[in-house]
PDB file of N, CA and C in Angstrom:
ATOM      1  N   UNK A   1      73.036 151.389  27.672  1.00  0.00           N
ATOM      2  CA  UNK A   1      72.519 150.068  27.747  1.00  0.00           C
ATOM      3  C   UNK A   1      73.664 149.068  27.569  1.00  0.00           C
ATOM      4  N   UNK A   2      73.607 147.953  28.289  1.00  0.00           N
ATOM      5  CA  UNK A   2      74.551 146.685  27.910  1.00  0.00           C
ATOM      6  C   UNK A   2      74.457 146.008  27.428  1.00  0.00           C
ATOM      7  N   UNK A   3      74.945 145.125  26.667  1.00  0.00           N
ATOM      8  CA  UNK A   3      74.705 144.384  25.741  1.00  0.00           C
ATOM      9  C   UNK A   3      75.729 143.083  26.267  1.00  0.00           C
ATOM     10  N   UNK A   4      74.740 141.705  26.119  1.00  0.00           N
ATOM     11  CA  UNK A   4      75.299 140.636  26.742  1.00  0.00           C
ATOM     12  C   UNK A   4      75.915 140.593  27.786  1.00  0.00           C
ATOM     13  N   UNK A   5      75.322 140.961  29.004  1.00  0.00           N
ATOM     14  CA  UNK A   5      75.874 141.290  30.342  1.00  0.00           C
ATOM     15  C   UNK A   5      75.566 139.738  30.988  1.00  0.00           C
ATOM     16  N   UNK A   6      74.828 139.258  30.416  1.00  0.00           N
ATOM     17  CA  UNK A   6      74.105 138.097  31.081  1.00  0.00           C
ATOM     18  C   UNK A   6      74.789 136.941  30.386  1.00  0.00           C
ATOM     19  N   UNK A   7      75.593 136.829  29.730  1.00  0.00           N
ATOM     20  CA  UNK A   7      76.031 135.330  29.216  1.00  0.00           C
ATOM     21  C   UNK A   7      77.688 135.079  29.850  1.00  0.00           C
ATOM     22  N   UNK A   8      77.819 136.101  30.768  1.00  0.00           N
ATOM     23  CA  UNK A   8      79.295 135.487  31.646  1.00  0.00           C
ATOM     24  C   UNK A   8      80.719 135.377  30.604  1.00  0.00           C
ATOM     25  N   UNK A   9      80.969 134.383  30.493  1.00  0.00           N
ATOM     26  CA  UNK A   9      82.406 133.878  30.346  1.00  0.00           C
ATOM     27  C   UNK A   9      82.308 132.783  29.297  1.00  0.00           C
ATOM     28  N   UNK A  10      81.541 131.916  30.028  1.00  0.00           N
ATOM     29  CA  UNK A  10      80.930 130.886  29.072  1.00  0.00           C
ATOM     30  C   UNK A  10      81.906 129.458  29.404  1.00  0.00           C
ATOM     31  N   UNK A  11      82.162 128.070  28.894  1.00  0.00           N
ATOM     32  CA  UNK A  11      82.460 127.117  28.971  1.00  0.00           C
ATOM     33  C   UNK A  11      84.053 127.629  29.064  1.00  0.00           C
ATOM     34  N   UNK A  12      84.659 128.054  27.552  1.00  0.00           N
ATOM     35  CA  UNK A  12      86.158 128.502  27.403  1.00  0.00           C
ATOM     36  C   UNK A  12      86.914 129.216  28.534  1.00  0.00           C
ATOM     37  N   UNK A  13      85.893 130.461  28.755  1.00  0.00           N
ATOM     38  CA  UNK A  13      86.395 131.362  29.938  1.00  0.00           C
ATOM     39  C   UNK A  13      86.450 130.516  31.294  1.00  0.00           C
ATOM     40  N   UNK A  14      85.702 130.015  31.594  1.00  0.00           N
ATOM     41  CA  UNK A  14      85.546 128.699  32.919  1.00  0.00           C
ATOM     42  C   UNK A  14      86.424 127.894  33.185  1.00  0.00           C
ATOM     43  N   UNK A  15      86.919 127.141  31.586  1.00  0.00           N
ATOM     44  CA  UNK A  15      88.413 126.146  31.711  1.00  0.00           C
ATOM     45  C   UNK A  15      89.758 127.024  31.657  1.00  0.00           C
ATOM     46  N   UNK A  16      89.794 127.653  30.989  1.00  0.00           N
ATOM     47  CA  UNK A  16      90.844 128.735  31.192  1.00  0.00           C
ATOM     48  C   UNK A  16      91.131 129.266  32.225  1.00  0.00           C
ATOM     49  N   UNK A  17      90.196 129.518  33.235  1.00  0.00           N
ATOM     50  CA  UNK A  17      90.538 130.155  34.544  1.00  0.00           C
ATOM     51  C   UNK A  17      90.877 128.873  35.413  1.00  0.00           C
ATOM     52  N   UNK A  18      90.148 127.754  35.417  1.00  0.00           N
ATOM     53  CA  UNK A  18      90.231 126.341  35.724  1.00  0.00           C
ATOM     54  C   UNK A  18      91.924 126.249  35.811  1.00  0.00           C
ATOM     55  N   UNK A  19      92.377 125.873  34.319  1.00  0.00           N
ATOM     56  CA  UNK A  19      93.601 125.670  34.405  1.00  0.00           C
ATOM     57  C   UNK A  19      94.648 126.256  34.752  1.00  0.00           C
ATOM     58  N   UNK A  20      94.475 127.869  34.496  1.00  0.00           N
ATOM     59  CA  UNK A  20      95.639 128.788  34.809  1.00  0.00           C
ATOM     60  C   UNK A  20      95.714 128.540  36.106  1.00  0.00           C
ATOM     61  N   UNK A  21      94.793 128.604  36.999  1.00  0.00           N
ATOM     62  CA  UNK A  21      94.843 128.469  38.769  1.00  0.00           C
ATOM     63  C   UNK A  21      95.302 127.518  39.164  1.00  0.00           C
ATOM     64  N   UNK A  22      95.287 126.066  38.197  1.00  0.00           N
ATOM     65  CA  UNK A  22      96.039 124.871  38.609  1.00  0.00           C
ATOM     66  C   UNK A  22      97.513 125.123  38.817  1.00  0.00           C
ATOM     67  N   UNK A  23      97.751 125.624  37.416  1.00  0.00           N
ATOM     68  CA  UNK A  23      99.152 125.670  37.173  1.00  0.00           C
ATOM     69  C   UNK A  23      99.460 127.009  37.901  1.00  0.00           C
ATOM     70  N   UNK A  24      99.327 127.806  38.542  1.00  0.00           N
ATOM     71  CA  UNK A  24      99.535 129.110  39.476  1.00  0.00           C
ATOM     72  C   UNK A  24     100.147 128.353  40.727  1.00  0.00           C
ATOM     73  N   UNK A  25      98.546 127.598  41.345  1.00  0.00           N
ATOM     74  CA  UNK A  25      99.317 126.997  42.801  1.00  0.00           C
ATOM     75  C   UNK A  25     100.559 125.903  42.850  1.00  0.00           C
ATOM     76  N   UNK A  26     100.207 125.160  41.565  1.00  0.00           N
ATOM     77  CA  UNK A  26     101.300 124.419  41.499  1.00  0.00           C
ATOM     78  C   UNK A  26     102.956 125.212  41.053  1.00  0.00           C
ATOM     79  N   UNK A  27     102.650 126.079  40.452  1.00  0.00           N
ATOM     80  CA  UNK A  27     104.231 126.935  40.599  1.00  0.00           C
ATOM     81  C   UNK A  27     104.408 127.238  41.865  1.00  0.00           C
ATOM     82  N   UNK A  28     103.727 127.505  42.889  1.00  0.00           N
ATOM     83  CA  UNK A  28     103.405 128.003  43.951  1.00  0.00           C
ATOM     84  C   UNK A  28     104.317 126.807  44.889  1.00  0.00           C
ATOM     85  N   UNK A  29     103.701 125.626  44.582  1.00  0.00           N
ATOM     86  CA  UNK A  29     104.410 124.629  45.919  1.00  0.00           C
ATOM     87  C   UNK A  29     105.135 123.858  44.980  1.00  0.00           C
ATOM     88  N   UNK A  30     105.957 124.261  44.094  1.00  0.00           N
ATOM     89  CA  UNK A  30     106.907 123.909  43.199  1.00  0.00           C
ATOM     90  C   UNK A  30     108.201 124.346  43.536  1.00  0.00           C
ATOM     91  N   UNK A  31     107.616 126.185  43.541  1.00  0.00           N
ATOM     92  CA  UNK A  31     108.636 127.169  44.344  1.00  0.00           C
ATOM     93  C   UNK A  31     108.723 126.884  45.514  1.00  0.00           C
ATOM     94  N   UNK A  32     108.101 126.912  46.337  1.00  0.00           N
ATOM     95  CA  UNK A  32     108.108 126.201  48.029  1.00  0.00           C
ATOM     96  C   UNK A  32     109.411 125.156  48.140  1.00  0.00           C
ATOM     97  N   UNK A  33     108.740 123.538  47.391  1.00  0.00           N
ATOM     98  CA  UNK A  33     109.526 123.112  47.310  1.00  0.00           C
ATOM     99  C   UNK A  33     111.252 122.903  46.865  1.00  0.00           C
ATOM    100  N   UNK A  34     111.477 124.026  46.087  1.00  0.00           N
ATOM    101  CA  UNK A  34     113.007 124.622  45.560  1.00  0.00           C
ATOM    102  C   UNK A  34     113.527 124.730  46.645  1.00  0.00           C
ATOM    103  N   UNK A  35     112.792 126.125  47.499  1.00  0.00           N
ATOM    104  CA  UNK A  35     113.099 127.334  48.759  1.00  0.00           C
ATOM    105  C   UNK A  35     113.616 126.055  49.619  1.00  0.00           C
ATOM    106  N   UNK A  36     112.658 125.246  50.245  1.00  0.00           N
ATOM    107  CA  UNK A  36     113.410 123.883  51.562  1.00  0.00           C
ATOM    108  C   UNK A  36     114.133 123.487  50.893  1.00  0.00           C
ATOM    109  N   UNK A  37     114.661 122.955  49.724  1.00  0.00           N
ATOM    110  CA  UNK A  37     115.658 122.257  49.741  1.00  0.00           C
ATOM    111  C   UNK A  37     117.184 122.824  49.140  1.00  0.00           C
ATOM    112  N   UNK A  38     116.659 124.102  49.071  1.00  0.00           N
ATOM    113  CA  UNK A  38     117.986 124.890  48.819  1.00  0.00           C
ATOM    114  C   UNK A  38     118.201 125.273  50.599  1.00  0.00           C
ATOM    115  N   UNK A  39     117.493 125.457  51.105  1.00  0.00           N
ATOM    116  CA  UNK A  39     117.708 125.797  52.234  1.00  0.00           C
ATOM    117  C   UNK A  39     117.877 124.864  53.098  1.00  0.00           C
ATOM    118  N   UNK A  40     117.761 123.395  53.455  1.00  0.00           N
ATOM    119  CA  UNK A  40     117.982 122.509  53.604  1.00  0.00           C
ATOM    120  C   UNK A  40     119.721 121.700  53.832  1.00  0.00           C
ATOM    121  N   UNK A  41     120.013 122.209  52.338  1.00  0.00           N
ATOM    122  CA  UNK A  41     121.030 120.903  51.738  1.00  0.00           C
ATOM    123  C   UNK A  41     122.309 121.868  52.205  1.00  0.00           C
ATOM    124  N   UNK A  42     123.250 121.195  52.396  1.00  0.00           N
ATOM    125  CA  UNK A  42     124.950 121.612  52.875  1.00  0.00           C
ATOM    126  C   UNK A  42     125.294 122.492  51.735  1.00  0.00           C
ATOM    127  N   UNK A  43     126.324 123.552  51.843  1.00  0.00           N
ATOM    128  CA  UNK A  43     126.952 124.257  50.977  1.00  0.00           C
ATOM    129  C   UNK A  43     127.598 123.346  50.351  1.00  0.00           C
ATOM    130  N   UNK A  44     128.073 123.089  49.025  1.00  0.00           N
ATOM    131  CA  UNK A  44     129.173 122.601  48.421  1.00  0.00           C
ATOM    132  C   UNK A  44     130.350 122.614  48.938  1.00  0.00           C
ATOM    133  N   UNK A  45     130.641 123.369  49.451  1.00  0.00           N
ATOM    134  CA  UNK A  45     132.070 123.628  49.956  1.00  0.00           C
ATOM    135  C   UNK A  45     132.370 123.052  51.181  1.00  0.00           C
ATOM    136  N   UNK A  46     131.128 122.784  52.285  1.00  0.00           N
ATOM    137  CA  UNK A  46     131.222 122.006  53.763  1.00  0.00           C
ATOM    138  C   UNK A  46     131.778 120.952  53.120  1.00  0.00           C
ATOM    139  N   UNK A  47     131.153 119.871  52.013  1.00  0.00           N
ATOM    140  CA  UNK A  47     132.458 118.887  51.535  1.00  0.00           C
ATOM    141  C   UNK A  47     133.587 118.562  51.841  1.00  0.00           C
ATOM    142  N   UNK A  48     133.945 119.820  51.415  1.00  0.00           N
ATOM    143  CA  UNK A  48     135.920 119.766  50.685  1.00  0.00           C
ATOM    144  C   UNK A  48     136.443 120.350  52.417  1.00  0.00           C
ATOM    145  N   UNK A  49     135.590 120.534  53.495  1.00  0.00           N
ATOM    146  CA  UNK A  49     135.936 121.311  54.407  1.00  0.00           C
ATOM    147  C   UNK A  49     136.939 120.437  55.105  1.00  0.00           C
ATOM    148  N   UNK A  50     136.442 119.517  55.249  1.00  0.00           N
ATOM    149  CA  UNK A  50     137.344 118.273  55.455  1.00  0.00           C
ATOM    150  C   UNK A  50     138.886 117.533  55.087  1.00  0.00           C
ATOM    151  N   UNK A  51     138.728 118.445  53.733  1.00  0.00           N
ATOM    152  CA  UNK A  51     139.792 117.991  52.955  1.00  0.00           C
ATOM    153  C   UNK A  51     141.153 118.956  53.242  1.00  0.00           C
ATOM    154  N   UNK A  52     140.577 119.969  54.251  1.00  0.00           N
ATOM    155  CA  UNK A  52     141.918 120.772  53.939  1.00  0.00           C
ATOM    156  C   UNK A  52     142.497 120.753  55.092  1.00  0.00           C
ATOM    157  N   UNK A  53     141.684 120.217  56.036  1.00  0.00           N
ATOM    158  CA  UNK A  53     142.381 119.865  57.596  1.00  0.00           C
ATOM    159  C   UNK A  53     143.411 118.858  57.561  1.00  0.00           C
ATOM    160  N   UNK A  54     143.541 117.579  56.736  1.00  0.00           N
ATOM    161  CA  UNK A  54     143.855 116.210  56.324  1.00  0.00           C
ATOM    162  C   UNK A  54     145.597 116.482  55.686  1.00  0.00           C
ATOM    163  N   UNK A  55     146.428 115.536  56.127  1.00  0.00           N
ATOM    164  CA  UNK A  55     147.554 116.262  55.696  1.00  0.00           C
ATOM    165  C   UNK A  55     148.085 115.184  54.385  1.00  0.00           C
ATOM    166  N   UNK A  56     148.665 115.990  53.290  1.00  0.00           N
ATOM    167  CA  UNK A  56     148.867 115.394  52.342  1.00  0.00           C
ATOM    168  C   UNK A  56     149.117 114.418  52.117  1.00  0.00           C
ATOM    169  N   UNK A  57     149.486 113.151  53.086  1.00  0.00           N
ATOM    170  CA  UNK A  57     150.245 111.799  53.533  1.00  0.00           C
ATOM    171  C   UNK A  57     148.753 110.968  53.598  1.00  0.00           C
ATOM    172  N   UNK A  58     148.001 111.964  54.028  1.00  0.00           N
ATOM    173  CA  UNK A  58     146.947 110.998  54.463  1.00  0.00           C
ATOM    174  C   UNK A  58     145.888 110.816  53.358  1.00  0.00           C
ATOM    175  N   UNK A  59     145.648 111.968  52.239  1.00  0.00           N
ATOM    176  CA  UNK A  59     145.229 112.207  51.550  1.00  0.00           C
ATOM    177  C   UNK A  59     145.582 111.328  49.954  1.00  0.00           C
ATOM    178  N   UNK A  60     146.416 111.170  49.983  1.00  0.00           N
ATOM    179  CA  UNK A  60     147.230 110.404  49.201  1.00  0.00           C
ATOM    180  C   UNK A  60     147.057 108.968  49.820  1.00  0.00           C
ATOM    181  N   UNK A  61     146.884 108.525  50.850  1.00  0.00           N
ATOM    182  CA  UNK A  61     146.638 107.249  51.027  1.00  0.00           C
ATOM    183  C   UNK A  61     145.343 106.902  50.903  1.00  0.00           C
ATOM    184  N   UNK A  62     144.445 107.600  50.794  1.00  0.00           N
ATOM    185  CA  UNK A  62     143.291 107.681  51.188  1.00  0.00           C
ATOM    186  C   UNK A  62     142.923 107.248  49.269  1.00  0.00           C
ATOM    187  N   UNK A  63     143.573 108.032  48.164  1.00  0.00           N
ATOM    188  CA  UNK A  63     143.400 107.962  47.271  1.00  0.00           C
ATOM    189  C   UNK A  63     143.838 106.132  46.687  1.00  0.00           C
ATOM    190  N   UNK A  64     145.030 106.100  47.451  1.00  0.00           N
ATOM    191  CA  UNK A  64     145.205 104.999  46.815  1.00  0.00           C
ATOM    192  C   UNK A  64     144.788 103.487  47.621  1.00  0.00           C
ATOM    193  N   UNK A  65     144.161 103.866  48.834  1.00  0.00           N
ATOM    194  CA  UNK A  65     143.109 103.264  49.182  1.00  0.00           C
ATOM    195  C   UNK A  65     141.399 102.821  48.490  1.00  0.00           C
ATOM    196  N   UNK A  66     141.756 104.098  48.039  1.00  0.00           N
ATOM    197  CA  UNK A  66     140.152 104.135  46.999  1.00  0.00           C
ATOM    198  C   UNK A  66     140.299 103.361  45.446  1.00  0.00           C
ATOM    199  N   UNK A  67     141.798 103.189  45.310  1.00  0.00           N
ATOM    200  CA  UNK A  67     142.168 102.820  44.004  1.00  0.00           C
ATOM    201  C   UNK A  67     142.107 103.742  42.644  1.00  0.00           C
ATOM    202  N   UNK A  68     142.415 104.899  43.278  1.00  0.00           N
ATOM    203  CA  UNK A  68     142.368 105.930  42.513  1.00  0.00           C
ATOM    204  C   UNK A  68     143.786 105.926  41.017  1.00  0.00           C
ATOM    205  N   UNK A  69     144.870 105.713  42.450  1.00  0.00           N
ATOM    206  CA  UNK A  69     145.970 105.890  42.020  1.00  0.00           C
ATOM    207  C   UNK A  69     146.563 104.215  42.048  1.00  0.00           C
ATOM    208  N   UNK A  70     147.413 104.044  41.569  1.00  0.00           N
ATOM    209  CA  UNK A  70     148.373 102.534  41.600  1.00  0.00           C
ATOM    210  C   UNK A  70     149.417 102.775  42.478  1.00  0.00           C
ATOM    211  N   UNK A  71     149.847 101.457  42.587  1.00  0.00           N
ATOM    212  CA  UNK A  71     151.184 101.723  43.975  1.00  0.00           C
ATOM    213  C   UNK A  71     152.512 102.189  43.111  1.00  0.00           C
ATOM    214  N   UNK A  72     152.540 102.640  41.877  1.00  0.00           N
ATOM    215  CA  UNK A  72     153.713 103.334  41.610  1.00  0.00           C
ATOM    216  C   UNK A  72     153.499 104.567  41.636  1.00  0.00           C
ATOM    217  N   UNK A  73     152.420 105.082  41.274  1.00  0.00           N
ATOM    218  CA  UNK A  73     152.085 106.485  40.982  1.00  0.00           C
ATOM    219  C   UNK A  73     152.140 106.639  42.883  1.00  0.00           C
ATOM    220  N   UNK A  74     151.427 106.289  43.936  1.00  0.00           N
ATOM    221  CA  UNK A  74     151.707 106.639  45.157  1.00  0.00           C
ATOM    222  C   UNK A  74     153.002 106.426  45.429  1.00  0.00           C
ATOM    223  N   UNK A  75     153.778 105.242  45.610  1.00  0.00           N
ATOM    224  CA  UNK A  75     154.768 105.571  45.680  1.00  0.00           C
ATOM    225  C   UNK A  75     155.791 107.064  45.279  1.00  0.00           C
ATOM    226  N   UNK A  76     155.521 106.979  44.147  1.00  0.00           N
ATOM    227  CA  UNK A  76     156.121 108.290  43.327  1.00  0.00           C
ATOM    228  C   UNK A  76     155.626 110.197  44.172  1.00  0.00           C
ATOM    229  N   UNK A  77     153.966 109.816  44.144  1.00  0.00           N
ATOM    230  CA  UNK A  77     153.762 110.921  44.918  1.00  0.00           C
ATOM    231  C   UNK A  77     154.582 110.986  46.334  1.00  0.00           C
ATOM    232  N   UNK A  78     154.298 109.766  47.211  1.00  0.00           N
ATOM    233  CA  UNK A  78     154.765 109.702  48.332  1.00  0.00           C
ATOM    234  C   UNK A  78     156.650 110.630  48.529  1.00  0.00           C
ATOM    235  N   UNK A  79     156.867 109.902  47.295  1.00  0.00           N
ATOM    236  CA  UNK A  79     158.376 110.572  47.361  1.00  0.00           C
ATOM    237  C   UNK A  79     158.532 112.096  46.918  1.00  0.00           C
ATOM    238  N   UNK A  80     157.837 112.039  46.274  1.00  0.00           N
ATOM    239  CA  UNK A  80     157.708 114.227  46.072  1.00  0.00           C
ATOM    240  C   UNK A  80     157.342 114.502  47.324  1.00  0.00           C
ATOM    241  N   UNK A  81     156.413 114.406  47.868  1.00  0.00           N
ATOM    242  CA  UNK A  81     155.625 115.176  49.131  1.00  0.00           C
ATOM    243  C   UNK A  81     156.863 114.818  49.967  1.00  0.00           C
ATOM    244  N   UNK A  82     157.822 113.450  50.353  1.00  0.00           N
ATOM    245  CA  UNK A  82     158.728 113.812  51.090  1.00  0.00           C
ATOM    246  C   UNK A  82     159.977 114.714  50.817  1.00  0.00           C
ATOM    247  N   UNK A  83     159.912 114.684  49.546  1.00  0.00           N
ATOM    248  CA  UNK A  83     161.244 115.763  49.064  1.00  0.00           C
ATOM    249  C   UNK A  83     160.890 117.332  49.283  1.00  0.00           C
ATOM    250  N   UNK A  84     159.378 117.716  48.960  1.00  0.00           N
ATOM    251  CA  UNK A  84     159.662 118.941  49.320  1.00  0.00           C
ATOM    252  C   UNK A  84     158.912 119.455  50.210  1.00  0.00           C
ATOM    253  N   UNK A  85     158.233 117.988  51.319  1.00  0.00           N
ATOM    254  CA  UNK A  85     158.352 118.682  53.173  1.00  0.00           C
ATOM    255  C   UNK A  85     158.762 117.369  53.572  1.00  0.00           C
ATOM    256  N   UNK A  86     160.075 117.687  54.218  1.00  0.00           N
ATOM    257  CA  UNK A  86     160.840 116.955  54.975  1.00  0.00           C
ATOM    258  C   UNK A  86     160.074 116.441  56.294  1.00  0.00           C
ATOM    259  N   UNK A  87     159.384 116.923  56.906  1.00  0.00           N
ATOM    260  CA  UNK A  87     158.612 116.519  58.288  1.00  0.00           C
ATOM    261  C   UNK A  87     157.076 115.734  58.269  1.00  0.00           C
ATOM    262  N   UNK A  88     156.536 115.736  56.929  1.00  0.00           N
ATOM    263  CA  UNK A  88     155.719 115.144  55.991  1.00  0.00           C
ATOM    264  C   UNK A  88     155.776 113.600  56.361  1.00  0.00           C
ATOM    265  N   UNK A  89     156.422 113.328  56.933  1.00  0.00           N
ATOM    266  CA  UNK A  89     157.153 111.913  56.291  1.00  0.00           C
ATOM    267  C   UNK A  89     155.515 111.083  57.551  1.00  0.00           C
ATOM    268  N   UNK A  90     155.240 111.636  58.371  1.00  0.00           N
ATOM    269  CA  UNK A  90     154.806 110.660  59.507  1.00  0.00           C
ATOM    270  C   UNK A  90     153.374 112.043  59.983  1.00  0.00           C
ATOM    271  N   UNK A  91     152.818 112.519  58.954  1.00  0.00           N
ATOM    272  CA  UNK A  91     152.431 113.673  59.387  1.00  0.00           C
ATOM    273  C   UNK A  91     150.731 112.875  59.626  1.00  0.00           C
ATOM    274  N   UNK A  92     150.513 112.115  60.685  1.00  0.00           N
ATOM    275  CA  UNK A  92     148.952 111.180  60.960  1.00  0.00           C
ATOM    276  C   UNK A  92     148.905 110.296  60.139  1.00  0.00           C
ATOM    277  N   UNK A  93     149.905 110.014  59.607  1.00  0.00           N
ATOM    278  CA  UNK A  93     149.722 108.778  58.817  1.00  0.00           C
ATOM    279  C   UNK A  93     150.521 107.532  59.197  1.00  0.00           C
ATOM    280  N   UNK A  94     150.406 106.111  59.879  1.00  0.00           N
ATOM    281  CA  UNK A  94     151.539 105.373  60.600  1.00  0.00           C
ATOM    282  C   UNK A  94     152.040 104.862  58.949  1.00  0.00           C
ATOM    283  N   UNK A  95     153.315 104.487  59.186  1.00  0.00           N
ATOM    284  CA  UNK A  95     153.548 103.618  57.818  1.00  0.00           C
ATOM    285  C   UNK A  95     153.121 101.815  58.177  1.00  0.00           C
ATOM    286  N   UNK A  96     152.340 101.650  57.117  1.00  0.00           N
ATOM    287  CA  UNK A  96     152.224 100.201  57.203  1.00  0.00           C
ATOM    288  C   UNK A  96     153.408  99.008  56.573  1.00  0.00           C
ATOM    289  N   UNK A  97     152.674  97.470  56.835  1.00  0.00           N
ATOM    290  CA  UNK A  97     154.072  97.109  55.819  1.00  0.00           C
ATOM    291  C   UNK A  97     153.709  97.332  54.620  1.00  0.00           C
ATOM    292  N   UNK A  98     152.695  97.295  54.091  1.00  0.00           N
ATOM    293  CA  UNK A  98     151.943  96.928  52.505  1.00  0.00           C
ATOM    294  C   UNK A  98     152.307  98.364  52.140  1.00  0.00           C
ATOM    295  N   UNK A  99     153.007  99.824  53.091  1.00  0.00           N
ATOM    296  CA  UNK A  99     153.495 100.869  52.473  1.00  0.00           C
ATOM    297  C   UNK A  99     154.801 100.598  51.862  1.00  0.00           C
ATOM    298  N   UNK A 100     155.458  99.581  52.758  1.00  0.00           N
ATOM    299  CA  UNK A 100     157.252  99.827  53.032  1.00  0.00           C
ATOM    300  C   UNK A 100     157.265  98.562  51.775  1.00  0.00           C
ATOM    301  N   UNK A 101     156.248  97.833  51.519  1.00  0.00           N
ATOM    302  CA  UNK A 101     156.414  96.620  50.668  1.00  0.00           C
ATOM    303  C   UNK A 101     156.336  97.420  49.524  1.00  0.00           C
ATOM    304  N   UNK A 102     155.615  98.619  49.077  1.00  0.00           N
ATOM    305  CA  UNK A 102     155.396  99.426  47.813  1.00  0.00           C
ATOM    306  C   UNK A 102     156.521 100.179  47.504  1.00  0.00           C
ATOM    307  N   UNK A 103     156.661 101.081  48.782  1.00  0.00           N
ATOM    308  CA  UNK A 103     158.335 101.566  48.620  1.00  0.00           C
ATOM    309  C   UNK A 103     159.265 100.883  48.294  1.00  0.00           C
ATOM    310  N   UNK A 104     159.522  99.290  48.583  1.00  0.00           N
ATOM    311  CA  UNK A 104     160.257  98.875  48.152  1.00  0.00           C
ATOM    312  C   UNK A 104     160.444  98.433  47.046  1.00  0.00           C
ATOM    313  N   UNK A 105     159.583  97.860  46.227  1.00  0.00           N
ATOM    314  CA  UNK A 105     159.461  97.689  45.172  1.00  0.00           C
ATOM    315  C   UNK A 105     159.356  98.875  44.088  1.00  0.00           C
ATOM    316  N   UNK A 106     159.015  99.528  44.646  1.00  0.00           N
ATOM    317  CA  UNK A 106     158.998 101.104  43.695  1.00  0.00           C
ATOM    318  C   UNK A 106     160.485 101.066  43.707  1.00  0.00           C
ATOM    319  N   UNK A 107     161.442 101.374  44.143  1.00  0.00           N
ATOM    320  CA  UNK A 107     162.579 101.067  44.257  1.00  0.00           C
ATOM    321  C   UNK A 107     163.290 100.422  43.610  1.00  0.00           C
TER     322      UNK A 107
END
């Protein structure tokens, strides 16, 4: 014989299943949503992909274009990168005057 076959689950058992199923589908298109946008978004590294084509002349101007660096510290770089590559000097980069005005004064 059974005993209380007929009273179900009751109010508790009802919200409990209620909520767990909320929070189920919503992990559900939570995870979804992760999956597109990991799958979606650029590698980290497509970034920098850019950066390694770019030749050190240009890269360095680019910095002190951004105001990264000051016109002594470029200057200064400028003159390492020509000391130890000699052909460096004009490598896609034209010299401007506001370069030759820094060089000179670095000077």
């Amino acid at each position: 014989m059974m005993w209380n076959w007929h009273t179900g689950w009751g109010l508790w058992g009802w919200l409990g299943m209620s909520v767990s199923m909320v929070i189920f589908w919503g992990l559900v298109i939570w995870g979804i949503v992760v999956l597109a946008r990991y799958l979606t978004t650029p590698a980290p590294q497509a970034a920098f992909s850019d950066q390694r084509s770019k030749s050190p002349d240009t890269i360095l101007a680019e910095r002190f274009a951004r105001g990264e660096i000051d016109d002594r510290e470029y200057a200064h770089k400028r003159e390492m990168l020509r000391f130890d590559d000699p052909g460096a000097h004009n490598a896609g980069v034209e010299e401007t005057s506001h370069e030759r005005e820094v060089e000179t004064v670095a000077r």
